[in-house]
PDB file of N, CA and C in Angstrom:
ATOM      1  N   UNK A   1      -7.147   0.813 -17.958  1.00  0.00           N
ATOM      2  CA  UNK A   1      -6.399   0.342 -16.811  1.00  0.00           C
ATOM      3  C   UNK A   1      -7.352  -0.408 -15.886  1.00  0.00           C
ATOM      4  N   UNK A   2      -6.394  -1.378 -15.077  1.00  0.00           N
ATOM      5  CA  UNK A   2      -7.697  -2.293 -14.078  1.00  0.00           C
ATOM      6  C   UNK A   2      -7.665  -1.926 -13.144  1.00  0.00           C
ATOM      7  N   UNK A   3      -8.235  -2.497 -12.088  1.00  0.00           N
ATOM      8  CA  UNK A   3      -7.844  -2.263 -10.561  1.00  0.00           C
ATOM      9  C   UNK A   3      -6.548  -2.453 -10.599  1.00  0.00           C
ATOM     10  N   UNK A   4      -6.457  -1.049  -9.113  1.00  0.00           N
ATOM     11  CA  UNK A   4      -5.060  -0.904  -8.904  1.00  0.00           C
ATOM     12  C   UNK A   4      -5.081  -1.165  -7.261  1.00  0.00           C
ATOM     13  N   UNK A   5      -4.099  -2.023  -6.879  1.00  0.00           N
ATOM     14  CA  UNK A   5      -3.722  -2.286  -5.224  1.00  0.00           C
ATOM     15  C   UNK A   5      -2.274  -2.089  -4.750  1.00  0.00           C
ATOM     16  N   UNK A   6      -2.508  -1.646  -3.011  1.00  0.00           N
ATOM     17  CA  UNK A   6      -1.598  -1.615  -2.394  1.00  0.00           C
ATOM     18  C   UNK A   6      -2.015  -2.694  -1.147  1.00  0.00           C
ATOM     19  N   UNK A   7      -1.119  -3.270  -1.188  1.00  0.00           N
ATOM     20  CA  UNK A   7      -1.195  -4.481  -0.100  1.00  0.00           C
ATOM     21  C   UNK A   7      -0.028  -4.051   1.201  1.00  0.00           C
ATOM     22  N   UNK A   8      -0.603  -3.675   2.426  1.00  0.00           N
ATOM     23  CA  UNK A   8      -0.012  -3.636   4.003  1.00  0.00           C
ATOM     24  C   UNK A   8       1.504  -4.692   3.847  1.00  0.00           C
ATOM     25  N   UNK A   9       0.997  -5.990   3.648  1.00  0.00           N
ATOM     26  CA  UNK A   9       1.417  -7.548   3.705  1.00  0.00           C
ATOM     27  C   UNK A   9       2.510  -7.507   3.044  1.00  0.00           C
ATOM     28  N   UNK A  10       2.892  -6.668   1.847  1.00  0.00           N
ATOM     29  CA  UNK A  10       3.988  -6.629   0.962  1.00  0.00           C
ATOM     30  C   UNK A  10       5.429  -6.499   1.809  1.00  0.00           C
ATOM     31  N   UNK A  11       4.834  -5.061   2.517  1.00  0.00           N
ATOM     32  CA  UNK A  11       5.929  -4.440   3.592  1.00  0.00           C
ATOM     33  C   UNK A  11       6.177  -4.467   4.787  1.00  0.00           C
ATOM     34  N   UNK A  12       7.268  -5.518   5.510  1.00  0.00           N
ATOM     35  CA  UNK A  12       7.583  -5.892   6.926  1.00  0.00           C
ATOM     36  C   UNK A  12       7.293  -4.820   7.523  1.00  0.00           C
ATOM     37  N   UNK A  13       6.558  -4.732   8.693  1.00  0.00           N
ATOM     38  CA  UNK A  13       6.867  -3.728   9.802  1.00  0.00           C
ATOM     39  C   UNK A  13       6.515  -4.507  11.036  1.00  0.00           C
ATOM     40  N   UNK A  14       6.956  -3.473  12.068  1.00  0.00           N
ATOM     41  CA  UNK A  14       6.169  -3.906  13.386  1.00  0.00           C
ATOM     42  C   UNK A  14       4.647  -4.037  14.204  1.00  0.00           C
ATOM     43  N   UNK A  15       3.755  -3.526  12.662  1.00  0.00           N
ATOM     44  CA  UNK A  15       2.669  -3.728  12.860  1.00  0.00           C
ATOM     45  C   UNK A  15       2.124  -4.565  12.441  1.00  0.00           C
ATOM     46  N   UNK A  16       2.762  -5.207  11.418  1.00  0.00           N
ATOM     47  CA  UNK A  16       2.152  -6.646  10.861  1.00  0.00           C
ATOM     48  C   UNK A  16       0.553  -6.274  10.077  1.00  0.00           C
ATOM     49  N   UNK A  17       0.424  -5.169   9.717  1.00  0.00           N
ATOM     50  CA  UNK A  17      -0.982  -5.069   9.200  1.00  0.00           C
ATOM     51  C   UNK A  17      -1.289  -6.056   8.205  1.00  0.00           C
ATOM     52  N   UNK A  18      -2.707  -6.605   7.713  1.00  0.00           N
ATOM     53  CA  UNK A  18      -3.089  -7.454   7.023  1.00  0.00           C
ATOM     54  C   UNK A  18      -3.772  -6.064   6.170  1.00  0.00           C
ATOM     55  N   UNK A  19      -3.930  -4.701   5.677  1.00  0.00           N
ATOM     56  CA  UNK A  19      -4.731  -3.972   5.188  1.00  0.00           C
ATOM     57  C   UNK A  19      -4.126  -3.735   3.769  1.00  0.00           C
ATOM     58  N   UNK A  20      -4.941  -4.314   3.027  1.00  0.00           N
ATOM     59  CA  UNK A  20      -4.921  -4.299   1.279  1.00  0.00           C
ATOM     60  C   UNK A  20      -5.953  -2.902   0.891  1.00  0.00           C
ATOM     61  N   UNK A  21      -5.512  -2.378   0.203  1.00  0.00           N
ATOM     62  CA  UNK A  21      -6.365  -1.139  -0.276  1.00  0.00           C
ATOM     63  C   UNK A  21      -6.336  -1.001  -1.796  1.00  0.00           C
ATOM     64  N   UNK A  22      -7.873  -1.030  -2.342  1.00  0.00           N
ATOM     65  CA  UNK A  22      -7.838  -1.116  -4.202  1.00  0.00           C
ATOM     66  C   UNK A  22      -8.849   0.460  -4.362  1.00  0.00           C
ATOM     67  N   UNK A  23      -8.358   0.660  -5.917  1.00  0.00           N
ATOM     68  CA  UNK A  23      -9.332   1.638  -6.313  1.00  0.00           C
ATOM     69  C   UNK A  23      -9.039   1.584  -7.723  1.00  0.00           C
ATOM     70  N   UNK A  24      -9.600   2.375  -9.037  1.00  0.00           N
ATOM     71  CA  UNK A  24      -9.393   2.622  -9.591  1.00  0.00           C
ATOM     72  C   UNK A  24      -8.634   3.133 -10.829  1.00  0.00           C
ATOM     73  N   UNK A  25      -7.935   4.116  -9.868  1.00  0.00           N
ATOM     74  CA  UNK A  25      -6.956   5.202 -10.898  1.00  0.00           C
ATOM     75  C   UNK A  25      -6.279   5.453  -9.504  1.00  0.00           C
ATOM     76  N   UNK A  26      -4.774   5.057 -10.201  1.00  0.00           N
ATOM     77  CA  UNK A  26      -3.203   5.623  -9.026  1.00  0.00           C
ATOM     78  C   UNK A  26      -3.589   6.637  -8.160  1.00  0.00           C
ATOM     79  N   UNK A  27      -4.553   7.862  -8.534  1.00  0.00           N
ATOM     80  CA  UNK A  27      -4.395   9.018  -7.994  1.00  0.00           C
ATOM     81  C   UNK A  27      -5.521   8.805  -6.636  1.00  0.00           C
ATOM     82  N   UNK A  28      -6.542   7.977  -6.982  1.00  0.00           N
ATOM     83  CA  UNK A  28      -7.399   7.732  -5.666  1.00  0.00           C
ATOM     84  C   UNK A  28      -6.669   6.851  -4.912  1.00  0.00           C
ATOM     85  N   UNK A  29      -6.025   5.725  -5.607  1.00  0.00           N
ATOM     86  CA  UNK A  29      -5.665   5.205  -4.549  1.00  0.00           C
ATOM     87  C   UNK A  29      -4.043   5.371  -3.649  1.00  0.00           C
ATOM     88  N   UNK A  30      -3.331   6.593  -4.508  1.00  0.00           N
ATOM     89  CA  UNK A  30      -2.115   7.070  -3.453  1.00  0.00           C
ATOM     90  C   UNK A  30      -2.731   7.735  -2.582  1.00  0.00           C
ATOM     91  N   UNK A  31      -3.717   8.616  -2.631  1.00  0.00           N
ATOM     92  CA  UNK A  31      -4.491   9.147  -1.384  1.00  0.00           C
ATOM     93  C   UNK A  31      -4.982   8.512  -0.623  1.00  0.00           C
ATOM     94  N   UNK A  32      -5.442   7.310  -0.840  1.00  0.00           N
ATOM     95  CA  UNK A  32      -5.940   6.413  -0.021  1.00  0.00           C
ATOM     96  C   UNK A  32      -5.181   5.975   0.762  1.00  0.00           C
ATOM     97  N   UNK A  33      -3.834   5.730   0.356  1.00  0.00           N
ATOM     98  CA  UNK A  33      -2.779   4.942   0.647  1.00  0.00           C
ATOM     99  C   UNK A  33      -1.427   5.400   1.612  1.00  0.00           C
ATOM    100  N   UNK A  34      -1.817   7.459   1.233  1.00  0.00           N
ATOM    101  CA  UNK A  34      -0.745   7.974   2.075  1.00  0.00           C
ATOM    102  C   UNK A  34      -1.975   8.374   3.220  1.00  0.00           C
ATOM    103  N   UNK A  35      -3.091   8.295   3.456  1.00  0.00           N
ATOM    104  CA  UNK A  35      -3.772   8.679   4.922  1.00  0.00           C
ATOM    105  C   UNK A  35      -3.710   7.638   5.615  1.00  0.00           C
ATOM    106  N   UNK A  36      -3.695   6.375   4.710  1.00  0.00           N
ATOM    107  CA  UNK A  36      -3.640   5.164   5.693  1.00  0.00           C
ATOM    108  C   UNK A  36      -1.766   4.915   6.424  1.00  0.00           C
ATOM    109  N   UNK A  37      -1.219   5.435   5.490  1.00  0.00           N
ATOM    110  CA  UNK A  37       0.209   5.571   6.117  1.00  0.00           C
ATOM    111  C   UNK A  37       0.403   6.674   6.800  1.00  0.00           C
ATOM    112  N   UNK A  38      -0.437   7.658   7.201  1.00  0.00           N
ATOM    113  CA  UNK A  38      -0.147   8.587   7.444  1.00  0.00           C
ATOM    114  C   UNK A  38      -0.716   8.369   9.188  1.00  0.00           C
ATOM    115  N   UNK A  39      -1.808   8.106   9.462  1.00  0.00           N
ATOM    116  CA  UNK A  39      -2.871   7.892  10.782  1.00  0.00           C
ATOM    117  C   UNK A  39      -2.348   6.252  11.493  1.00  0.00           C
ATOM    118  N   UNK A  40      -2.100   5.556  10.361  1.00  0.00           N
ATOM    119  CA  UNK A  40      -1.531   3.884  11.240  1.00  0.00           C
ATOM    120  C   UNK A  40      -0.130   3.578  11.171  1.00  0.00           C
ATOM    121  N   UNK A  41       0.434   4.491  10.212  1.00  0.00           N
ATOM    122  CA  UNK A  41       1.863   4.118  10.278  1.00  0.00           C
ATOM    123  C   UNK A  41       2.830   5.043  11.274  1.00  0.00           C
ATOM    124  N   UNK A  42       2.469   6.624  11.457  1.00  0.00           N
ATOM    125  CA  UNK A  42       2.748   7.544  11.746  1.00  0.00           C
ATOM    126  C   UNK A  42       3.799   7.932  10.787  1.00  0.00           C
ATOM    127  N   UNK A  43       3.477   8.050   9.428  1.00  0.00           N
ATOM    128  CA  UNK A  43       4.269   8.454   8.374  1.00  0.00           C
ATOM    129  C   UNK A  43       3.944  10.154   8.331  1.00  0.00           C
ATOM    130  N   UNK A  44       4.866  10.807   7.596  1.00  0.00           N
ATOM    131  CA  UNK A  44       4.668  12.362   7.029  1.00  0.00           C
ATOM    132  C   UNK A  44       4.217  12.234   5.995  1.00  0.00           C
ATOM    133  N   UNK A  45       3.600  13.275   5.509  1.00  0.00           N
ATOM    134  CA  UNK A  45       3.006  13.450   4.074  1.00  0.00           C
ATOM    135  C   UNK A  45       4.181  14.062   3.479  1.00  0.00           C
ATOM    136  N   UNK A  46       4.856  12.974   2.750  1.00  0.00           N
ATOM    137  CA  UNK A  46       6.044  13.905   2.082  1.00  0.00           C
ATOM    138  C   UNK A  46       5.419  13.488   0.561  1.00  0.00           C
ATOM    139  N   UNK A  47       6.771  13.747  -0.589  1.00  0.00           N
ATOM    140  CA  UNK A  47       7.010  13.392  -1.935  1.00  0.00           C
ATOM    141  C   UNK A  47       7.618  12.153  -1.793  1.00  0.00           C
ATOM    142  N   UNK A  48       8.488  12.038  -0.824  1.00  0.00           N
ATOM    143  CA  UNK A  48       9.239  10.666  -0.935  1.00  0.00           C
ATOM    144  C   UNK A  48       7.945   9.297  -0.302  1.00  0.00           C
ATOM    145  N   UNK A  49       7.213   9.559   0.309  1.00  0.00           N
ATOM    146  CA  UNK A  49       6.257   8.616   0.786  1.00  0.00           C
ATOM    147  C   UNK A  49       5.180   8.363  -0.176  1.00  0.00           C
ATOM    148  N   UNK A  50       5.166   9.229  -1.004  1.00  0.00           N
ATOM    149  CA  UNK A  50       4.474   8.976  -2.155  1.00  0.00           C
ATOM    150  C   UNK A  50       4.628   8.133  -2.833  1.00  0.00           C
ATOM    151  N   UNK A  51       6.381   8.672  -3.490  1.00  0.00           N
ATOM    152  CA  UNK A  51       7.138   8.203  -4.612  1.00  0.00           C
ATOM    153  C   UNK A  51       7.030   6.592  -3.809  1.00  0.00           C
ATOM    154  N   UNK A  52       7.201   5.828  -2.555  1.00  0.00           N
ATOM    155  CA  UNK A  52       7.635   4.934  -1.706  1.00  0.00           C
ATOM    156  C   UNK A  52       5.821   3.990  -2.278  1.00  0.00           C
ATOM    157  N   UNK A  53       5.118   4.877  -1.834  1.00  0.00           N
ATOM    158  CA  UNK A  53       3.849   4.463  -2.154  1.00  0.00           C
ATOM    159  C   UNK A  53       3.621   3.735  -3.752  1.00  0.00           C
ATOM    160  N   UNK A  54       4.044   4.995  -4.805  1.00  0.00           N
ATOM    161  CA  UNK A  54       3.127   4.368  -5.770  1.00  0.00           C
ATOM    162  C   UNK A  54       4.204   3.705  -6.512  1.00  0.00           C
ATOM    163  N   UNK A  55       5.296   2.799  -5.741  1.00  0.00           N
ATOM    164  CA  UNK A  55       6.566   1.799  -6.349  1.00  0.00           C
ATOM    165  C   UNK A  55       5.917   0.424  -5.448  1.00  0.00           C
ATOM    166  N   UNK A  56       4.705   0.784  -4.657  1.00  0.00           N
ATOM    167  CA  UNK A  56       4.228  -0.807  -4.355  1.00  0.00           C
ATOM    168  C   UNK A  56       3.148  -1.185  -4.986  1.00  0.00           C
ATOM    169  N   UNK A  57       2.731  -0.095  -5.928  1.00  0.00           N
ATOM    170  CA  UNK A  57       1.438  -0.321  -6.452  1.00  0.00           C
ATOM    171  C   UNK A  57       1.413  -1.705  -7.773  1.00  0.00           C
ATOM    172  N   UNK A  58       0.271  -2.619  -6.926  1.00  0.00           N
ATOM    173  CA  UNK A  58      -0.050  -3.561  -8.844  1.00  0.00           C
ATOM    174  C   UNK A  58      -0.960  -3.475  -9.291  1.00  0.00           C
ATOM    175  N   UNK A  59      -1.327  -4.390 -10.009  1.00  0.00           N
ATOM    176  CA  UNK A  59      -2.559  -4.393 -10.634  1.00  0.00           C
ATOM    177  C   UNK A  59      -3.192  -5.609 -10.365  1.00  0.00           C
ATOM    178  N   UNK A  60      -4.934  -5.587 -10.305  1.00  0.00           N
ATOM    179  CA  UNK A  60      -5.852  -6.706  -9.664  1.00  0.00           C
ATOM    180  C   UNK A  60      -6.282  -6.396  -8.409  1.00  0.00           C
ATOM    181  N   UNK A  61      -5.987  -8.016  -8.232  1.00  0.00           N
ATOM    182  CA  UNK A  61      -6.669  -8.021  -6.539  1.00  0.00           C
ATOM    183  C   UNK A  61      -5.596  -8.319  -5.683  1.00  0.00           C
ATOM    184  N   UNK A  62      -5.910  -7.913  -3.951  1.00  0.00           N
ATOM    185  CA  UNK A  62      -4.751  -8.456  -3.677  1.00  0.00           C
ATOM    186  C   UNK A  62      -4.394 -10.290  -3.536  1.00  0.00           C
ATOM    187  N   UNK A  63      -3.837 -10.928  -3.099  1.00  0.00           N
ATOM    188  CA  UNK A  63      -3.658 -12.631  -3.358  1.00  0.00           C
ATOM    189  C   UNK A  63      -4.122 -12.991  -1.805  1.00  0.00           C
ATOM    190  N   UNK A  64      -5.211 -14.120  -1.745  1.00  0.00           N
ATOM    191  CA  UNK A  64      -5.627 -14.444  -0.788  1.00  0.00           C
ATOM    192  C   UNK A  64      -4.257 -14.801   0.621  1.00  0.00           C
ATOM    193  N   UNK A  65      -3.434 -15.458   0.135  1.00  0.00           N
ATOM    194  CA  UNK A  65      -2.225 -15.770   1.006  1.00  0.00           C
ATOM    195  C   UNK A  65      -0.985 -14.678   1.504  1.00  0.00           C
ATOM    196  N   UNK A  66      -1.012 -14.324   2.429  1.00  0.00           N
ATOM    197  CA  UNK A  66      -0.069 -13.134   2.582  1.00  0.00           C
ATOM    198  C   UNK A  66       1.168 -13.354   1.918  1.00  0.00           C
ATOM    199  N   UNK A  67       2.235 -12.357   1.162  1.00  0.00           N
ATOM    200  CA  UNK A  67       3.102 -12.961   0.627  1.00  0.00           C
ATOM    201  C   UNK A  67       4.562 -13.194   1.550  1.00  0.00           C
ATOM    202  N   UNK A  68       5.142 -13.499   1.196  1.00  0.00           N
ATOM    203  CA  UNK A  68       6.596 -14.549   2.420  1.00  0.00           C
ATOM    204  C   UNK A  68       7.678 -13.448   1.789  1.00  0.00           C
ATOM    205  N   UNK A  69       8.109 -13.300   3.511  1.00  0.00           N
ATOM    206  CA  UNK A  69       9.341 -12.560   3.100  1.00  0.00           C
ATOM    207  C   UNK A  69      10.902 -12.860   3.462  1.00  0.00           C
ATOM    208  N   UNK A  70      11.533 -12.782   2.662  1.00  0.00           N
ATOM    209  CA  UNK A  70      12.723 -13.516   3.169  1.00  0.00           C
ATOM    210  C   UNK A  70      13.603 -13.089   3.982  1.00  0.00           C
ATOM    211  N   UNK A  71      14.540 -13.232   5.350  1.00  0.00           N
ATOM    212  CA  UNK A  71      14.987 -13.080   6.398  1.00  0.00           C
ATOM    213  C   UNK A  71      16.445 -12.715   6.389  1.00  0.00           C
TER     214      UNK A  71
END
């Protein structure tokens, strides 16, 4: 398996974060991914924020251009 990423940029919010996060293996980086949702988003540590988490996960890097979302 390659690098695995979660990109901020994917998902509209009111924070507008630009924070891409890569690692390894799914399991480092859903941890990575639910503290950073957990301390900047003010998310709960549930199962469903998980499950929410590792359905944005790809593979690589993230793409230099933020991606466009439609309105």
């Amino acid at each position: 398996m390659g690098r695995r990423i979660i990109d901020c940029r994917e998902t509209p919010s009111d924070m507008n974060r630009s924070v891409a996060i890569s690692a390894d293996t799914d399991a480092e980086l859903l941890e990575a991914a639910v503290q950073q949702a957990v301390k900047f988003h003010g998310h709960k540590d549930t199962a469903d924020l998980r499950k929410q988490n590792m359905g944005a996960f790809n593979g690589g890097t993230p793409p230099i251009e933020a991606p466009r979302h439609s309105a």
